[in-house]
Protein backbone atom coordinates (compact mmCIF):
# COMPACT_ATOMS: atom_id res chain seq x y z
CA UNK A 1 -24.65 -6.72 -32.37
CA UNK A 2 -25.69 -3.86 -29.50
CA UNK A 3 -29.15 -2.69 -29.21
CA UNK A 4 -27.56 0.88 -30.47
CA UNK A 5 -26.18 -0.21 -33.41
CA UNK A 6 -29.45 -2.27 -33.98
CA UNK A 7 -31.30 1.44 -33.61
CA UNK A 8 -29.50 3.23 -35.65
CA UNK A 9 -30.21 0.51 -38.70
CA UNK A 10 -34.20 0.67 -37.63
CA UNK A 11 -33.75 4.58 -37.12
CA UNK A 12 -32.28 4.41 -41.07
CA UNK A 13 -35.01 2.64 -42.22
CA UNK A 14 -37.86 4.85 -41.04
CA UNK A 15 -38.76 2.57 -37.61
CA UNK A 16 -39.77 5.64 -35.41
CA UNK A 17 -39.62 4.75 -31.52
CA UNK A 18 -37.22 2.13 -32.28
CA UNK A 19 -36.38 2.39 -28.49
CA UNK A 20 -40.04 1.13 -27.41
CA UNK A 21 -39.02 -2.63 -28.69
CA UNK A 22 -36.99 -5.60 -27.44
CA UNK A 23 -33.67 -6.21 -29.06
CA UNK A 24 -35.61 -9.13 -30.82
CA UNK A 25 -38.68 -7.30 -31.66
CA UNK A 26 -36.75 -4.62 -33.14
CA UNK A 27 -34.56 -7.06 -35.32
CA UNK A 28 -37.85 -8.97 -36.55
CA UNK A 29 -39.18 -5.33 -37.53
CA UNK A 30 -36.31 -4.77 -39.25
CA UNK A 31 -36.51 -8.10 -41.26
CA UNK A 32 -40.42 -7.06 -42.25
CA UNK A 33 -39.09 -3.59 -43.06
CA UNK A 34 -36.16 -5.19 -45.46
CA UNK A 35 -38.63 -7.43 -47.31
CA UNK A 36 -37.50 -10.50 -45.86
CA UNK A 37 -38.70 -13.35 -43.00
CA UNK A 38 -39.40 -12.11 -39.76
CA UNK A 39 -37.53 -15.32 -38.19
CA UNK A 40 -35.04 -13.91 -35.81
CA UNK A 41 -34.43 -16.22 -32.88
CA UNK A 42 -36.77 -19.07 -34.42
CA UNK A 43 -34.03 -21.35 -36.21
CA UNK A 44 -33.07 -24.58 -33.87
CA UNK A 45 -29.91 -25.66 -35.49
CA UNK A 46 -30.03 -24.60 -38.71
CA UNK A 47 -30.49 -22.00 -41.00
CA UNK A 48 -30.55 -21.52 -44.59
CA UNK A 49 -30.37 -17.19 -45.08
CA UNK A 50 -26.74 -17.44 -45.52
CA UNK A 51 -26.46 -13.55 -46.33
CA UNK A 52 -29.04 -12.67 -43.29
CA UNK A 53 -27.20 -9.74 -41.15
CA UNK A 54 -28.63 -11.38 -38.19
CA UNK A 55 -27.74 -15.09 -39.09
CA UNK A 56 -24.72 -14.81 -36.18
CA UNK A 57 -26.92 -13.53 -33.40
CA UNK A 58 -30.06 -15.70 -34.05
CA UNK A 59 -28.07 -18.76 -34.10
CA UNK A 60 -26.20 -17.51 -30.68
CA UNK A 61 -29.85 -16.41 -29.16
């Protein structure tokens, strides 16, 4: 996903200054934001959040 589409998600949940953070930063914000694990780009091989938006790009990263 682009770091502008990734902004306008944070920018939708009330993240101000989303365009201080790394891409990563910004997705693990996002994650804390949604209620969920802040574990973008920490899975090795595997991961289990089947229905995680960023389960593609963490896995890629």
């Amino acid at each position: 996903m682009k770091l502008s589409q990734i902004e306008k998600i944070a920018r939708s949940l009330g993240i101000k200054n989303a365009w201080k953070y790394s891409k990563k930063e910004l997705i693990k914000t996002i994650q804390r934001q949604e209620g969920n694990f802040d574990c973008f780009g920490t899975a090795t091989d595997f991961c289990n959040q089947m229905d995680c938006l960023w389960r593609m790009d963490c896995l890629t990263n």
